[in-house]
PDB file of N, CA and C in Angstrom:
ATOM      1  N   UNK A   1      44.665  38.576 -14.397  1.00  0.00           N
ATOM      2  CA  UNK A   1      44.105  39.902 -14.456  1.00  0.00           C
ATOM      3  C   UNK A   1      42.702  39.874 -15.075  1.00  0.00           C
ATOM      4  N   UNK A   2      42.616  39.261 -16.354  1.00  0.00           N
ATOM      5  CA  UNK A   2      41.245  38.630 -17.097  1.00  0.00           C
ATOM      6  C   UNK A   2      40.183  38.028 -15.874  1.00  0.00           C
ATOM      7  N   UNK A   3      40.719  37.041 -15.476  1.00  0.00           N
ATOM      8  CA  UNK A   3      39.987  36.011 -14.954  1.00  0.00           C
ATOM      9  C   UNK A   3      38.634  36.750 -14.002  1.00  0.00           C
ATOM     10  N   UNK A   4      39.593  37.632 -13.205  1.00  0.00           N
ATOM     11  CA  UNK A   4      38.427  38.368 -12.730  1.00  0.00           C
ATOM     12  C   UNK A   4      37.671  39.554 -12.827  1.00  0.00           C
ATOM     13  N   UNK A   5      37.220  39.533 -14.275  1.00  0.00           N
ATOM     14  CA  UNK A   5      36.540  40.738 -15.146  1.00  0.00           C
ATOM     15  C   UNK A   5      35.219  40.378 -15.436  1.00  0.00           C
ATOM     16  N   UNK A   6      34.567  40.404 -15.111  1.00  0.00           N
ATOM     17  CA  UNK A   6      33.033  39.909 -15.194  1.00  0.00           C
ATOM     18  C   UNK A   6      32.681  40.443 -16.582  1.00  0.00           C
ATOM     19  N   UNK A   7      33.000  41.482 -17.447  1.00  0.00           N
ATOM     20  CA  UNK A   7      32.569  41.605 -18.622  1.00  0.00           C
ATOM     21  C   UNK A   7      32.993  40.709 -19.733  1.00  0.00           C
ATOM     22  N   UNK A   8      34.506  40.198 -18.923  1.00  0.00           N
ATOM     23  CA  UNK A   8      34.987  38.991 -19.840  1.00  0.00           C
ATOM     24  C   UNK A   8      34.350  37.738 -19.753  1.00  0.00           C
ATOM     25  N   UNK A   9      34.246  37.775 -18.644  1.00  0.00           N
ATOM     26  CA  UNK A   9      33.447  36.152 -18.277  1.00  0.00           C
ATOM     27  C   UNK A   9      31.331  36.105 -19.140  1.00  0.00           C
ATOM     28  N   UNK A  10      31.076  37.826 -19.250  1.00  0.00           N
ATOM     29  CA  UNK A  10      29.897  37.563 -20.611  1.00  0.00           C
ATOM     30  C   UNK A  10      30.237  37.508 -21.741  1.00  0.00           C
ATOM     31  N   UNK A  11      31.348  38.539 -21.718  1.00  0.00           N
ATOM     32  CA  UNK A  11      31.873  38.188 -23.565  1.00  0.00           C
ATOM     33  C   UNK A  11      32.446  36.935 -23.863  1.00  0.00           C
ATOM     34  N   UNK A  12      32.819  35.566 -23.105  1.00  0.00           N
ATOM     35  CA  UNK A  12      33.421  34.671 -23.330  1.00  0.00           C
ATOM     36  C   UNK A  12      31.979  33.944 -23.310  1.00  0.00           C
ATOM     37  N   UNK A  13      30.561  34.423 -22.898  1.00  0.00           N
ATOM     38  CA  UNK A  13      29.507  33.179 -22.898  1.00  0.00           C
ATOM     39  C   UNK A  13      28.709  33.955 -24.192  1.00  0.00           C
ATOM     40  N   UNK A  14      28.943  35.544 -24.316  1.00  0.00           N
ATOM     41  CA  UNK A  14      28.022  35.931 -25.158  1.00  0.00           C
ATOM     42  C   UNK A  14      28.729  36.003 -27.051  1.00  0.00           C
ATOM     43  N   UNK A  15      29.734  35.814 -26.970  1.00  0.00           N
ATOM     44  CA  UNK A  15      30.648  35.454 -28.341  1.00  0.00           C
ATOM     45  C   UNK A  15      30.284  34.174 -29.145  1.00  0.00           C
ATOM     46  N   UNK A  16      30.420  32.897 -27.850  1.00  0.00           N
ATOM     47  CA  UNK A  16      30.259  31.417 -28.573  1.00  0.00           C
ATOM     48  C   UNK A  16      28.289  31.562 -28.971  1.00  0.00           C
ATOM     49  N   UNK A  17      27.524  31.896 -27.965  1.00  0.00           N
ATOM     50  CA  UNK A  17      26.265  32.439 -28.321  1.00  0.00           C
ATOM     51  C   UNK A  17      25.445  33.175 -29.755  1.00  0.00           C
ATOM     52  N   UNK A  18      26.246  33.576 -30.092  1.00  0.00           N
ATOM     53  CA  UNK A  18      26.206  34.830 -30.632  1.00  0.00           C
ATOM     54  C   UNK A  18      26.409  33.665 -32.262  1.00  0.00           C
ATOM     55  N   UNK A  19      27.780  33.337 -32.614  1.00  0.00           N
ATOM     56  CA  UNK A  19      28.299  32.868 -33.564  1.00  0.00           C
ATOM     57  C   UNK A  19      27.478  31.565 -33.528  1.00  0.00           C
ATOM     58  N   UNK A  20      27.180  30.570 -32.929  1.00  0.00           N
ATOM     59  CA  UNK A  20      25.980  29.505 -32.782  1.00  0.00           C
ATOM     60  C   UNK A  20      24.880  29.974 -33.175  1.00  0.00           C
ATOM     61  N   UNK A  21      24.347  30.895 -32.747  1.00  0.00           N
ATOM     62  CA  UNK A  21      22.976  31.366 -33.703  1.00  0.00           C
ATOM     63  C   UNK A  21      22.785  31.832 -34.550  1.00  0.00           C
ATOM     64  N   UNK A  22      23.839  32.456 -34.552  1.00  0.00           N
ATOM     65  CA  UNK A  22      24.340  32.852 -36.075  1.00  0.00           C
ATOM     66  C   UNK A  22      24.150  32.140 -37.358  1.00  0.00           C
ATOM     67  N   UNK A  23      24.959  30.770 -36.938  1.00  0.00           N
ATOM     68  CA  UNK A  23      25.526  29.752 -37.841  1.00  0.00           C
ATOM     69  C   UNK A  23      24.091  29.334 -37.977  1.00  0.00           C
ATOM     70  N   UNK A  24      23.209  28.593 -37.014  1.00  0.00           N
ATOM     71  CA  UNK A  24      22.366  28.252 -37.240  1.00  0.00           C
ATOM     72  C   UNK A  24      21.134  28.937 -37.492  1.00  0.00           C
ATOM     73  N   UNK A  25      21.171  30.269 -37.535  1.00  0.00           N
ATOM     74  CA  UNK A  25      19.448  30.966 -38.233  1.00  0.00           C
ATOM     75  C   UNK A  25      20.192  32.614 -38.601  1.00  0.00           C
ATOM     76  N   UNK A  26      21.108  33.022 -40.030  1.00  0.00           N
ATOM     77  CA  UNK A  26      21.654  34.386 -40.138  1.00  0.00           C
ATOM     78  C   UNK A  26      20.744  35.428 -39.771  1.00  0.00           C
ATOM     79  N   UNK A  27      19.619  35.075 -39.869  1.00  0.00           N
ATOM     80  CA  UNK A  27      18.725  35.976 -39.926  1.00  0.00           C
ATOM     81  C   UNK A  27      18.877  37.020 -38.636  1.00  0.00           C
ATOM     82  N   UNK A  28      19.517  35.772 -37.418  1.00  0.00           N
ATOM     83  CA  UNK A  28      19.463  36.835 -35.887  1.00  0.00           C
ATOM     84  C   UNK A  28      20.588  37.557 -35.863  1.00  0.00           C
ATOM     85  N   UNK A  29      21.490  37.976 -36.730  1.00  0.00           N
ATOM     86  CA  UNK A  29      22.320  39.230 -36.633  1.00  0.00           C
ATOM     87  C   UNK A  29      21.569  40.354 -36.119  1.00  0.00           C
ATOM     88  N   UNK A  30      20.687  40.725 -37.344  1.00  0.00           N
ATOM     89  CA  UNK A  30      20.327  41.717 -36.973  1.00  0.00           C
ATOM     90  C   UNK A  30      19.698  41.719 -35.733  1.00  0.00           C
ATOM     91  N   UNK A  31      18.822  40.656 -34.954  1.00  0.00           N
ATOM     92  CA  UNK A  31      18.288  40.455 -33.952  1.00  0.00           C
ATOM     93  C   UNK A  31      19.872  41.064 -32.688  1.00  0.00           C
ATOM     94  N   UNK A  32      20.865  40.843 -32.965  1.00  0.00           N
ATOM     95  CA  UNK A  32      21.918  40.726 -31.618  1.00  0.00           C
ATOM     96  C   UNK A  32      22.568  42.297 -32.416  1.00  0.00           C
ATOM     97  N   UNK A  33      22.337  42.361 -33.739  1.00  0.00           N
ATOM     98  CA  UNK A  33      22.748  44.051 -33.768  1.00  0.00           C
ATOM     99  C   UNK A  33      21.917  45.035 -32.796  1.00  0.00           C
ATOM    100  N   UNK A  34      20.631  44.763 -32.913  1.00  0.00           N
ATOM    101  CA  UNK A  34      19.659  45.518 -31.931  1.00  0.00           C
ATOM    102  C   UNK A  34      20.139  45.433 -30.458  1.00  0.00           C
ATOM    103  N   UNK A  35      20.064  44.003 -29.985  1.00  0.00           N
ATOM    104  CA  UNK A  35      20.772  44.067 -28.614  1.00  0.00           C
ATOM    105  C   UNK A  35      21.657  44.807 -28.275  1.00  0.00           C
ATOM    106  N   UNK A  36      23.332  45.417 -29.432  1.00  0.00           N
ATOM    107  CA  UNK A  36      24.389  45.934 -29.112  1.00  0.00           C
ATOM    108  C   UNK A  36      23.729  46.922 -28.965  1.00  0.00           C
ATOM    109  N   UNK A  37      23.205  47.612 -29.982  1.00  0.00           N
ATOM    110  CA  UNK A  37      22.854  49.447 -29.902  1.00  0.00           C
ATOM    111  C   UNK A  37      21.997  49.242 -28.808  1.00  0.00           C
ATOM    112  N   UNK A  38      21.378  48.921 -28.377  1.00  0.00           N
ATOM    113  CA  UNK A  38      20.363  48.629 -27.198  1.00  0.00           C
ATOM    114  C   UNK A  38      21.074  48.939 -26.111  1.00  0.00           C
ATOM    115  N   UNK A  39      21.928  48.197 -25.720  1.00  0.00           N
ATOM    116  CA  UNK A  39      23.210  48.127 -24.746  1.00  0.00           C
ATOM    117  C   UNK A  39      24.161  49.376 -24.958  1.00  0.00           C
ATOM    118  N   UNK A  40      24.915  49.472 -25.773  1.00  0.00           N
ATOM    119  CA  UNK A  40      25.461  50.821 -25.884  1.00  0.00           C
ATOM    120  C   UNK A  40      24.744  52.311 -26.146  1.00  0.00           C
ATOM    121  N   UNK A  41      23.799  52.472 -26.332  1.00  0.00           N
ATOM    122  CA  UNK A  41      22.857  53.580 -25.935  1.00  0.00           C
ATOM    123  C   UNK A  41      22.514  53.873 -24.342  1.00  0.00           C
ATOM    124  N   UNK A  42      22.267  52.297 -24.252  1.00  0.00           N
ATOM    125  CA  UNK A  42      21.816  52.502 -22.231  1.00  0.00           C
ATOM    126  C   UNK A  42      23.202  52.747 -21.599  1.00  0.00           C
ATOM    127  N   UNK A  43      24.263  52.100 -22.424  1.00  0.00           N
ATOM    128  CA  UNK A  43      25.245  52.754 -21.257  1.00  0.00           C
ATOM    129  C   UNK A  43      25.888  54.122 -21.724  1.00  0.00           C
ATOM    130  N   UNK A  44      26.032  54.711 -22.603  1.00  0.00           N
ATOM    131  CA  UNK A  44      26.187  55.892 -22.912  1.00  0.00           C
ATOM    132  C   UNK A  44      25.245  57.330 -23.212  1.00  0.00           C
ATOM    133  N   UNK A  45      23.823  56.679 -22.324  1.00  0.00           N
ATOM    134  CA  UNK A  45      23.121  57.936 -22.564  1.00  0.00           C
ATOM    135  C   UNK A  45      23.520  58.887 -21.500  1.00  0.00           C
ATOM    136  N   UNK A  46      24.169  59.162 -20.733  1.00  0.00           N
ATOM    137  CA  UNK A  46      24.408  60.028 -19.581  1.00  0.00           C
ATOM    138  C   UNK A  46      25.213  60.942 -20.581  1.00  0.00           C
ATOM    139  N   UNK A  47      26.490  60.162 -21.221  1.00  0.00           N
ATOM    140  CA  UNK A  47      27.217  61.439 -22.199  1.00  0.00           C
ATOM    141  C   UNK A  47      26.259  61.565 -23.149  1.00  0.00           C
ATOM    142  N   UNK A  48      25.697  61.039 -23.592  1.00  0.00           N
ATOM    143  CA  UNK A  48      24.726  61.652 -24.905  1.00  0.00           C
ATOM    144  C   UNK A  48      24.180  62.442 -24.689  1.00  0.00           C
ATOM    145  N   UNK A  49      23.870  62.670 -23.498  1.00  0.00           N
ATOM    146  CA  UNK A  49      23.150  63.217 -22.514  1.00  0.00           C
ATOM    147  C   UNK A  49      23.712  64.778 -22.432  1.00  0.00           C
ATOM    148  N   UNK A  50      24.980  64.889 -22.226  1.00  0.00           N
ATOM    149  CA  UNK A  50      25.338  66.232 -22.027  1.00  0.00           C
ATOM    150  C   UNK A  50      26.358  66.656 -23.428  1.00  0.00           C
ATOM    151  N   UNK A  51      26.254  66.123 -24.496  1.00  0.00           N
ATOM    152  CA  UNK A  51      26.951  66.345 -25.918  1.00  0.00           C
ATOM    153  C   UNK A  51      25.709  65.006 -26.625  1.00  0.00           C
ATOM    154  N   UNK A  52      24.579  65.738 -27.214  1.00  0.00           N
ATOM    155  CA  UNK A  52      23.937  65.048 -27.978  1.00  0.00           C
ATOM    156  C   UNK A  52      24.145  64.868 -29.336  1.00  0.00           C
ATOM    157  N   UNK A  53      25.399  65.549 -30.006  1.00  0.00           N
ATOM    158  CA  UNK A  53      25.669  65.372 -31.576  1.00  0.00           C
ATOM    159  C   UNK A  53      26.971  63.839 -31.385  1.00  0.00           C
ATOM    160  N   UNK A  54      26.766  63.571 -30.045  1.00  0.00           N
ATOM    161  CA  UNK A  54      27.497  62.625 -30.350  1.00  0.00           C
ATOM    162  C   UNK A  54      26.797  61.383 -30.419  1.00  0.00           C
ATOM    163  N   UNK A  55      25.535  61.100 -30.125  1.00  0.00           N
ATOM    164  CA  UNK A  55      24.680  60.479 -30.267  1.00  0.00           C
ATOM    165  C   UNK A  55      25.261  59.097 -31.542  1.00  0.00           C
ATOM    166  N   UNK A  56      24.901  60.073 -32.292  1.00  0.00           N
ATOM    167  CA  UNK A  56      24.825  58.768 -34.084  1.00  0.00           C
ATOM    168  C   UNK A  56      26.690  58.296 -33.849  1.00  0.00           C
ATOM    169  N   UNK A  57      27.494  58.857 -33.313  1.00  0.00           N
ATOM    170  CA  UNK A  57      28.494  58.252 -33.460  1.00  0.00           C
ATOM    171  C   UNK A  57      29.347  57.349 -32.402  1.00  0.00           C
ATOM    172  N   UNK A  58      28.129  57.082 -31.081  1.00  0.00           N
ATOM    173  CA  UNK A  58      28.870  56.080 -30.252  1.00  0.00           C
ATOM    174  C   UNK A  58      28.254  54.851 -30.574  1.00  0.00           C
ATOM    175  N   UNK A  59      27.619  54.404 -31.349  1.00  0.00           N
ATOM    176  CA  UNK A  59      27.794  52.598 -31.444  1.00  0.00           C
ATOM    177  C   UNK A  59      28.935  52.811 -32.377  1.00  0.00           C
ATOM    178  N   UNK A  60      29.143  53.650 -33.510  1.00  0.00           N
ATOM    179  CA  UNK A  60      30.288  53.111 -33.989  1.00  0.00           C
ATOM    180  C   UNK A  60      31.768  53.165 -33.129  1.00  0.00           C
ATOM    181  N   UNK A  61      31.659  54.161 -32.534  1.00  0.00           N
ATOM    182  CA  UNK A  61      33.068  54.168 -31.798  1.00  0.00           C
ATOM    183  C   UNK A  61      32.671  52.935 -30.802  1.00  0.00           C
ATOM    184  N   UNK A  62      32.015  52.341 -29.939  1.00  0.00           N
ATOM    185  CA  UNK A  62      32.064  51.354 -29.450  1.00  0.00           C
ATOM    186  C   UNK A  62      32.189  49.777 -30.376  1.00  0.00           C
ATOM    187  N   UNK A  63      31.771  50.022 -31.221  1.00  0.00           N
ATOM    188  CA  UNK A  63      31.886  48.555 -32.227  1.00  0.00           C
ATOM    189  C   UNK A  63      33.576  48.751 -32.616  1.00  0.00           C
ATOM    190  N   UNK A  64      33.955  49.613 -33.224  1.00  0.00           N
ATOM    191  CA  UNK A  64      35.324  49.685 -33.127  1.00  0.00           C
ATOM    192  C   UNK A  64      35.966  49.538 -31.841  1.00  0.00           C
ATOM    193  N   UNK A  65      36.106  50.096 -30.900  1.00  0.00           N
ATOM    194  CA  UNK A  65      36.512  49.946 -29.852  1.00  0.00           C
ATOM    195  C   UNK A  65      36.765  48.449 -29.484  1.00  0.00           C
ATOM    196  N   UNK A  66      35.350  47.570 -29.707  1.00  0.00           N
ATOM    197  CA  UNK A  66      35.465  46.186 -29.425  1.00  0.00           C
ATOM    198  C   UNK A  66      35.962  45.308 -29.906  1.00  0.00           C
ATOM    199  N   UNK A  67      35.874  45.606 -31.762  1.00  0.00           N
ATOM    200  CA  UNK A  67      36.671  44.928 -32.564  1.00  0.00           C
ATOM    201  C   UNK A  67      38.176  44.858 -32.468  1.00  0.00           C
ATOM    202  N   UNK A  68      38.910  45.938 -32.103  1.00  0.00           N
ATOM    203  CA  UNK A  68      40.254  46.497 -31.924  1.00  0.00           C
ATOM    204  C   UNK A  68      40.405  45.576 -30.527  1.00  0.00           C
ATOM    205  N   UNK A  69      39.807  45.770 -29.894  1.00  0.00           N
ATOM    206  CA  UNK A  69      39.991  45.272 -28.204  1.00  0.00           C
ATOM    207  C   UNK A  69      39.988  43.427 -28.756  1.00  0.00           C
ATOM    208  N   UNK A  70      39.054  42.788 -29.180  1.00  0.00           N
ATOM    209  CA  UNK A  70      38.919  41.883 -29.473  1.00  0.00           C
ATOM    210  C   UNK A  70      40.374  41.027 -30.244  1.00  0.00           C
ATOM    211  N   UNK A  71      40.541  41.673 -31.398  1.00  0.00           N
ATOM    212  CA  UNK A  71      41.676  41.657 -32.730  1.00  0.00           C
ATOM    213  C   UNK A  71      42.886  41.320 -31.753  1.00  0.00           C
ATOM    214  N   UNK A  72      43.133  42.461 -30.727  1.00  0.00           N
ATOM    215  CA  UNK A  72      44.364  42.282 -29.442  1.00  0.00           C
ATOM    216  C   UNK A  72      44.359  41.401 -29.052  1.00  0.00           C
ATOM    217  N   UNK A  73      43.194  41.063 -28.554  1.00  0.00           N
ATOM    218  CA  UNK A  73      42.972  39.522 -27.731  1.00  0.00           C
ATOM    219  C   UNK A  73      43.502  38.187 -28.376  1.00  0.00           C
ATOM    220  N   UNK A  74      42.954  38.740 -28.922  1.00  0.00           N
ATOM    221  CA  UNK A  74      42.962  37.240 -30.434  1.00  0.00           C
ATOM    222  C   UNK A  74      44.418  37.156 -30.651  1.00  0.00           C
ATOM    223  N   UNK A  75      45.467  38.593 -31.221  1.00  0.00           N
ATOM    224  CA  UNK A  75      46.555  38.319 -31.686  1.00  0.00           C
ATOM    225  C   UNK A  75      47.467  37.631 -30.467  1.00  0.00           C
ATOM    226  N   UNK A  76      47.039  38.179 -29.260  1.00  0.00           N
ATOM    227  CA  UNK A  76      48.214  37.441 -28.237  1.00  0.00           C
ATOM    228  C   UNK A  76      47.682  36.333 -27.804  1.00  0.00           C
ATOM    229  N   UNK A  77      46.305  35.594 -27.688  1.00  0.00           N
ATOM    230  CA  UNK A  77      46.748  34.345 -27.504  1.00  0.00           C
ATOM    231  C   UNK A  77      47.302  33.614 -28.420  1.00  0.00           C
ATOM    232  N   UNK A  78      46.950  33.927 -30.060  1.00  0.00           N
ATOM    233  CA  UNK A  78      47.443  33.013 -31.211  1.00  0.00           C
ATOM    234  C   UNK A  78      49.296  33.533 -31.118  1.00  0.00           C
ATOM    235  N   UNK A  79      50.060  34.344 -30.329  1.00  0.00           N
ATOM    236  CA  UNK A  79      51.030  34.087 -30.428  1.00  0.00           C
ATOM    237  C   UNK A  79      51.656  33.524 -29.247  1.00  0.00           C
ATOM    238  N   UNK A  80      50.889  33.483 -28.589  1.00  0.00           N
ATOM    239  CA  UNK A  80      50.801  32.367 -27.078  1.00  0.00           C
ATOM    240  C   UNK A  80      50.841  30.880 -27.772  1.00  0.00           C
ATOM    241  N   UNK A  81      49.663  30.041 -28.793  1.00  0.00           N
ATOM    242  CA  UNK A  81      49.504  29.290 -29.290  1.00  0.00           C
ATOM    243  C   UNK A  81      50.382  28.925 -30.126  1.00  0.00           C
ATOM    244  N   UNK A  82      51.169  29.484 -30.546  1.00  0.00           N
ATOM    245  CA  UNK A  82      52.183  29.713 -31.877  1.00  0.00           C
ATOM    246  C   UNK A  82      53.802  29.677 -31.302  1.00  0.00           C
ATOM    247  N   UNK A  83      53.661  30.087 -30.511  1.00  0.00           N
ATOM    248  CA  UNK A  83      55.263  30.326 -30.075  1.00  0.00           C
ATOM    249  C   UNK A  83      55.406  29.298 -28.448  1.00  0.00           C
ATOM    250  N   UNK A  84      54.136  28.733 -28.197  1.00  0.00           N
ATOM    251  CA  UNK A  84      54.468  28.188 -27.096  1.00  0.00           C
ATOM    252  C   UNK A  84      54.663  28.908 -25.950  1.00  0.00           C
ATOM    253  N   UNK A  85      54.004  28.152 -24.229  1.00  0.00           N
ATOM    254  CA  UNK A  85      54.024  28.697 -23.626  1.00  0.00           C
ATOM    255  C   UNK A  85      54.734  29.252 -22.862  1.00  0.00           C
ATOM    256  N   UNK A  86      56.489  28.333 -22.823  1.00  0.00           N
ATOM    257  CA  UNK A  86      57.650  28.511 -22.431  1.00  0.00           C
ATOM    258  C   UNK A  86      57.934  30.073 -22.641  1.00  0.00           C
ATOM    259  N   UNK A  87      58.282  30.349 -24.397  1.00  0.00           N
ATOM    260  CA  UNK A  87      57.974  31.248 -24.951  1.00  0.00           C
ATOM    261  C   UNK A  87      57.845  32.690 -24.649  1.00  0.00           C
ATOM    262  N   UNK A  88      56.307  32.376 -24.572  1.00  0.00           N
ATOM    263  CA  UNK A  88      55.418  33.554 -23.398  1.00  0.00           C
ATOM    264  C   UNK A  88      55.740  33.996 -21.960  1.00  0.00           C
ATOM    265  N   UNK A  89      56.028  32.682 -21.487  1.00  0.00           N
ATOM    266  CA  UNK A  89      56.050  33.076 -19.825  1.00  0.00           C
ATOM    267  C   UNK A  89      57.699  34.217 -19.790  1.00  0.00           C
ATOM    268  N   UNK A  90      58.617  33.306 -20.506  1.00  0.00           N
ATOM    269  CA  UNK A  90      60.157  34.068 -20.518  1.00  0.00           C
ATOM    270  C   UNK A  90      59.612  36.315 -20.911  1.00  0.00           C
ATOM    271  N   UNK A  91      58.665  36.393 -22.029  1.00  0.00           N
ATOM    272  CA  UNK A  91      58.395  37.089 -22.841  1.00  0.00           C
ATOM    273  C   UNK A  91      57.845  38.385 -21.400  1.00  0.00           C
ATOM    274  N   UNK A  92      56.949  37.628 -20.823  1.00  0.00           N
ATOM    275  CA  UNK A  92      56.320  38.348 -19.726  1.00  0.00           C
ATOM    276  C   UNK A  92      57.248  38.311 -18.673  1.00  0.00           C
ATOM    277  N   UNK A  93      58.553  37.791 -17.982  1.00  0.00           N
ATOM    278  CA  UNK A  93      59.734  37.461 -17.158  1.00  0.00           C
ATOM    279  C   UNK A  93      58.586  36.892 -16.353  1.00  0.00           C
ATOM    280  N   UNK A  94      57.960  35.622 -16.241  1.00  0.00           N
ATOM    281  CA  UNK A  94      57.824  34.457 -15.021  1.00  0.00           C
ATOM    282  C   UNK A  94      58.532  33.810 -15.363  1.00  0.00           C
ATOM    283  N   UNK A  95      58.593  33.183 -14.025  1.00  0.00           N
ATOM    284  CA  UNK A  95      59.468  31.729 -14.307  1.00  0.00           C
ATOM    285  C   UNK A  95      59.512  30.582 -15.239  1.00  0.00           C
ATOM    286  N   UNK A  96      60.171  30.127 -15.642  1.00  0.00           N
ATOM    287  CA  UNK A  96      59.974  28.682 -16.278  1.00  0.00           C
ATOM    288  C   UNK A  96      58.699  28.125 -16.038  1.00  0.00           C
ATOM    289  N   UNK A  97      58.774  27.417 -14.970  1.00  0.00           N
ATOM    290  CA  UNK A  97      57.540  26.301 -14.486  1.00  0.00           C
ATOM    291  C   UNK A  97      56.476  26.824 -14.513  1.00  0.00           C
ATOM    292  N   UNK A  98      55.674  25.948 -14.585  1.00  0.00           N
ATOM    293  CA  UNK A  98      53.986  26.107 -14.472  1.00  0.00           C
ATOM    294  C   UNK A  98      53.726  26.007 -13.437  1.00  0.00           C
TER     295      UNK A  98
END
């Protein structure tokens, strides 16, 4: 279902990106904070657009949004990782085999 989500396939190149430059110069947070509000302004100016007091409060509802979305992600593969894939597949009813 993932596999073919093109926003996943940037968030899976723009995450390792992100934390690499991070690690290596802190300073570009704020540089990739700008990018987010940058990005979530351009895609939410149409509603800002027609309810402008909501303005100051969609990067935060989108940073939440992502973190929460993210946190999900994270918890089911680490119980994918954790419990094995046998596990999982029974959990979701596929078959045994790979």
């Amino acid at each position: 279902m993932y596999a073919k989500n093109p926003s996943l396939r940037a968030a899976l190149l723009l995450v390792p990106l992100f934390l690499i430059s991070v690690w290596l110069k802190p300073v570009l947070v704020l540089g990739w904070a700008l990018v987010y509000l940058a990005a979530v302004w351009t895609l939410a100016w149409k509603r800002a657009a027609e309810r402008p007091w909501s303005l100051p409060l969609i990067p935060l509802a989108f940073l939440l949004h992502h973190l929460i979305y993210a946190l999900g992600l994270g918890c089911g593969w680490l119980e994918g990782l954790l419990q094995g894939p046998g596990r999982l597949r029974r959990r979701l009813g596929r078959p045994g085999h790979s």
